[in-house]
C-alpha atoms as a PDB file:
ATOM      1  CA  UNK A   1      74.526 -45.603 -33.823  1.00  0.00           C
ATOM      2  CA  UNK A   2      72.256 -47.923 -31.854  1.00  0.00           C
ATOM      3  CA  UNK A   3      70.938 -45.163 -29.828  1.00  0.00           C
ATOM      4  CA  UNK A   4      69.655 -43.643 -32.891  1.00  0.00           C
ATOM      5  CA  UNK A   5      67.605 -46.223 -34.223  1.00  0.00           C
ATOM      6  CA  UNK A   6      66.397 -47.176 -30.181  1.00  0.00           C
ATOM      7  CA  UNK A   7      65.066 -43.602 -30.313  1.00  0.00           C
ATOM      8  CA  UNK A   8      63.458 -43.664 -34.068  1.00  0.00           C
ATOM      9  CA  UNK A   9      61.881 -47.374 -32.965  1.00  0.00           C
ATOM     10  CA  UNK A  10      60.353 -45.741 -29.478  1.00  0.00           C
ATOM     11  CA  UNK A  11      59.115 -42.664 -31.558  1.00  0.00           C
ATOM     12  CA  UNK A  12      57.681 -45.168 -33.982  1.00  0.00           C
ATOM     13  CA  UNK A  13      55.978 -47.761 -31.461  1.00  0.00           C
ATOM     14  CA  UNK A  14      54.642 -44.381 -29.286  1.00  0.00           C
ATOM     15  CA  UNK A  15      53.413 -43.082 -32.529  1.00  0.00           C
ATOM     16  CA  UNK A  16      51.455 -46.447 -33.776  1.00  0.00           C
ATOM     17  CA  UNK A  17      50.612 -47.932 -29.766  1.00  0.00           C
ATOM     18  CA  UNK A  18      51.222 -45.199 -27.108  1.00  0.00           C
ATOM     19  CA  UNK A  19      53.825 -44.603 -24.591  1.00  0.00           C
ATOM     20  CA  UNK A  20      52.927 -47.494 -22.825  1.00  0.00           C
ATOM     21  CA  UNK A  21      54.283 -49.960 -24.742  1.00  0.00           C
ATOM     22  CA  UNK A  22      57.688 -48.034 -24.514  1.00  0.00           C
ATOM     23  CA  UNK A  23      57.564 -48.296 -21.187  1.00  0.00           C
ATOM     24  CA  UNK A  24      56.772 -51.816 -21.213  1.00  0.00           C
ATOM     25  CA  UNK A  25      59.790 -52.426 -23.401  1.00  0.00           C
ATOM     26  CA  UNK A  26      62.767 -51.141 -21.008  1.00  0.00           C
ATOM     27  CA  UNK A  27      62.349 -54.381 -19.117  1.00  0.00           C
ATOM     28  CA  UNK A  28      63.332 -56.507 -22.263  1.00  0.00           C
ATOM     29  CA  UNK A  29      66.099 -54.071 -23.103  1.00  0.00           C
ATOM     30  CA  UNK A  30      67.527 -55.117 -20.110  1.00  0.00           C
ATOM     31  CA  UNK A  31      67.134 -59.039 -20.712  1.00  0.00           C
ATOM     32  CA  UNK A  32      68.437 -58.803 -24.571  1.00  0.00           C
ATOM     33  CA  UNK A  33      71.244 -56.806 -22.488  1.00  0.00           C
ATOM     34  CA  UNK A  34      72.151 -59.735 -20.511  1.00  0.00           C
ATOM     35  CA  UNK A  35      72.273 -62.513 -23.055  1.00  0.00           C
ATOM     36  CA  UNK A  36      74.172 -60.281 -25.680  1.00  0.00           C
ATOM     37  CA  UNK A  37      76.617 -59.451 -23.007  1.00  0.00           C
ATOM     38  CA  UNK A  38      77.172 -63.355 -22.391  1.00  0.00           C
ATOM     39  CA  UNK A  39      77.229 -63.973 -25.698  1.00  0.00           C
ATOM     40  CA  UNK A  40      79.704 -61.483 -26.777  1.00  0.00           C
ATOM     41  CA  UNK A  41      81.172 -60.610 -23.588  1.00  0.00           C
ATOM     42  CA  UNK A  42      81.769 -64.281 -22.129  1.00  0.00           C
ATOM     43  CA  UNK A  43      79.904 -63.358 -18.720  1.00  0.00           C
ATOM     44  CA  UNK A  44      77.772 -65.873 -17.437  1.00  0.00           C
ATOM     45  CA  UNK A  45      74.338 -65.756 -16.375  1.00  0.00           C
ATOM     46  CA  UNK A  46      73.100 -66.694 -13.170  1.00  0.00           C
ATOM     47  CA  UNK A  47      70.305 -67.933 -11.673  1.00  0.00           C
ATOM     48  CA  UNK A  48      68.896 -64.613  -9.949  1.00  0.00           C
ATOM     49  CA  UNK A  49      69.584 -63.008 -13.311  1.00  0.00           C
ATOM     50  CA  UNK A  50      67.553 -65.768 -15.033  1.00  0.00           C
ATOM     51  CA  UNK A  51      64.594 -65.105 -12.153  1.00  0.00           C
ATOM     52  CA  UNK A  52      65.030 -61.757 -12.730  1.00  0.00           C
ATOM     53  CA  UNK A  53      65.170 -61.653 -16.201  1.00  0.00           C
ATOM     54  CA  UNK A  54      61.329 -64.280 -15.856  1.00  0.00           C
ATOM     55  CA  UNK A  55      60.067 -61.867 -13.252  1.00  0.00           C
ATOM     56  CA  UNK A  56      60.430 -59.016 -15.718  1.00  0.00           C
ATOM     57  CA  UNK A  57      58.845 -61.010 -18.762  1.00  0.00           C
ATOM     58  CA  UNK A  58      55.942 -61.787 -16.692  1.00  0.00           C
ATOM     59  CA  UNK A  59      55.126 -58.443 -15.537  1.00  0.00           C
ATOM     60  CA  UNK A  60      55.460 -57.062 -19.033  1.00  0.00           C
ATOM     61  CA  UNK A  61      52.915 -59.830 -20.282  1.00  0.00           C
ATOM     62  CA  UNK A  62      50.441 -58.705 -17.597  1.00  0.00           C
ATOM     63  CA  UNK A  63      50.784 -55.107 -18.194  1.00  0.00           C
ATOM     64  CA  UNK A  64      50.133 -55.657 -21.773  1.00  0.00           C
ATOM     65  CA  UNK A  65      47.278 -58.070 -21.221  1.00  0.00           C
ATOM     66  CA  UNK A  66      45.718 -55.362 -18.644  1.00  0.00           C
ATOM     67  CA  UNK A  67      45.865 -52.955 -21.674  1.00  0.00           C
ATOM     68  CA  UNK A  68      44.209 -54.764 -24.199  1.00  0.00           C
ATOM     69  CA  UNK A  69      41.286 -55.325 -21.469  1.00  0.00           C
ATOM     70  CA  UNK A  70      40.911 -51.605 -20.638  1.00  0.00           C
ATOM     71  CA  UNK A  71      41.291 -50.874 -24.529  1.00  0.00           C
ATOM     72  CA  UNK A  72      37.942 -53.706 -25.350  1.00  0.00           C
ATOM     73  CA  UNK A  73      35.911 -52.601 -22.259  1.00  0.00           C
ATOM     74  CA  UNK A  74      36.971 -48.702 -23.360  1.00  0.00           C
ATOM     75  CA  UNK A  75      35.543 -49.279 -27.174  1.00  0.00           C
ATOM     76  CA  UNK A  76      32.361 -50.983 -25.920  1.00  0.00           C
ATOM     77  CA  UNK A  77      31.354 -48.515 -24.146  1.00  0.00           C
ATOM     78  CA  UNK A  78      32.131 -46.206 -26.953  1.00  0.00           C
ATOM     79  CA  UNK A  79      29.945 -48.549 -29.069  1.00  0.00           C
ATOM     80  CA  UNK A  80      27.384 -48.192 -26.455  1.00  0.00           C
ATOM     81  CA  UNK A  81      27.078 -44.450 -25.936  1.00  0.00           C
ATOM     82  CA  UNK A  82      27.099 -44.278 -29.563  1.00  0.00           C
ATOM     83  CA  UNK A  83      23.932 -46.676 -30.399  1.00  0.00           C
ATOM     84  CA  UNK A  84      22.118 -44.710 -27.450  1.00  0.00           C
ATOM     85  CA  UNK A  85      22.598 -41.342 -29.487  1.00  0.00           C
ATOM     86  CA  UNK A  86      21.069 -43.104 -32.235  1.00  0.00           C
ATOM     87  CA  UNK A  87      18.350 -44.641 -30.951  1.00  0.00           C
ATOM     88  CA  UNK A  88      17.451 -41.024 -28.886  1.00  0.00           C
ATOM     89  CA  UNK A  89      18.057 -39.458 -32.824  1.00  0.00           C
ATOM     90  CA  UNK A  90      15.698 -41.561 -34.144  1.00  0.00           C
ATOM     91  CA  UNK A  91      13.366 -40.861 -31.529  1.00  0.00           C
ATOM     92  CA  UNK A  92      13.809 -37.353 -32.494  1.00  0.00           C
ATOM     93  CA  UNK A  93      13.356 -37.822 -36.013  1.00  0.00           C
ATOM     94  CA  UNK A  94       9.961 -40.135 -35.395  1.00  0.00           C
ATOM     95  CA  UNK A  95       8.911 -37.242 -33.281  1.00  0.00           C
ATOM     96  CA  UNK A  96       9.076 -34.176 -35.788  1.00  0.00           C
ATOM     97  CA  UNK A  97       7.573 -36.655 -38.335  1.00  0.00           C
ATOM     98  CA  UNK A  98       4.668 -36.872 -36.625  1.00  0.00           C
ATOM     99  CA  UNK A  99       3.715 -33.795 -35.423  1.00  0.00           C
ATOM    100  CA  UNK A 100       4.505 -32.260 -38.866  1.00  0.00           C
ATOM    101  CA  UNK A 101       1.817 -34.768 -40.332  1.00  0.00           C
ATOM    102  CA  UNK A 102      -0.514 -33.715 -37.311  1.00  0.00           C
ATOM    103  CA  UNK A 103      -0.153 -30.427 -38.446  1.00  0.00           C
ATOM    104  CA  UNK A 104      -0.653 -31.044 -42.146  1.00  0.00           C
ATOM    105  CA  UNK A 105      -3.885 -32.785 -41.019  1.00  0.00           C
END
């Protein structure tokens, strides 16, 4: 049963973010593994699982937080390129207006 709605939340989070994020998430899978299983399970945590466990939560944050950077720098420049094709349309436009009034002269 759990399986199931693992897969329909990866589907979901690949459909609305990308597959990154689903990669990114195996790491916490793995820490909400641990705690559950000393929670329900009555096996203790240790301090290399604890390490462990930070390690992976701070590589995850990074990952995430290089993402969001490429994603900004990847829609200015998309903002860019598109205010350039503008600009050179205008140009255009200006252009044809005024040899079409040079030729109505």
């Amino acid at each position: 049963m759990m399986t199931a709605v693992t897969f329909c939340l990866q589907a979901w989070v690949i459909e609305k973010k990308g597959a990154v994020y689903v990669a990114m998430s195996t790491p916490l899978a793995l820490i909400i593994t641990i705690f559950f299983s000393a929670i329900f399970l009555g096996e203790s945590i240790t301090l290399g699982s604890s390490l462990g466990g930070m390690l992976l939560v701070g590589g995850l944050y990074f990952v995430l937080w290089g993402k969001s950077k490429e994603q900004k720098v990847s829609q200015e420049i998309l903002l860019k390129e598109g205010s350039k094709e503008c600009n050179m349309q205008r140009k255009e436009i200006t252009n044809e207006n005024a040899i079409s009034s040079v030729e109505n002269v």
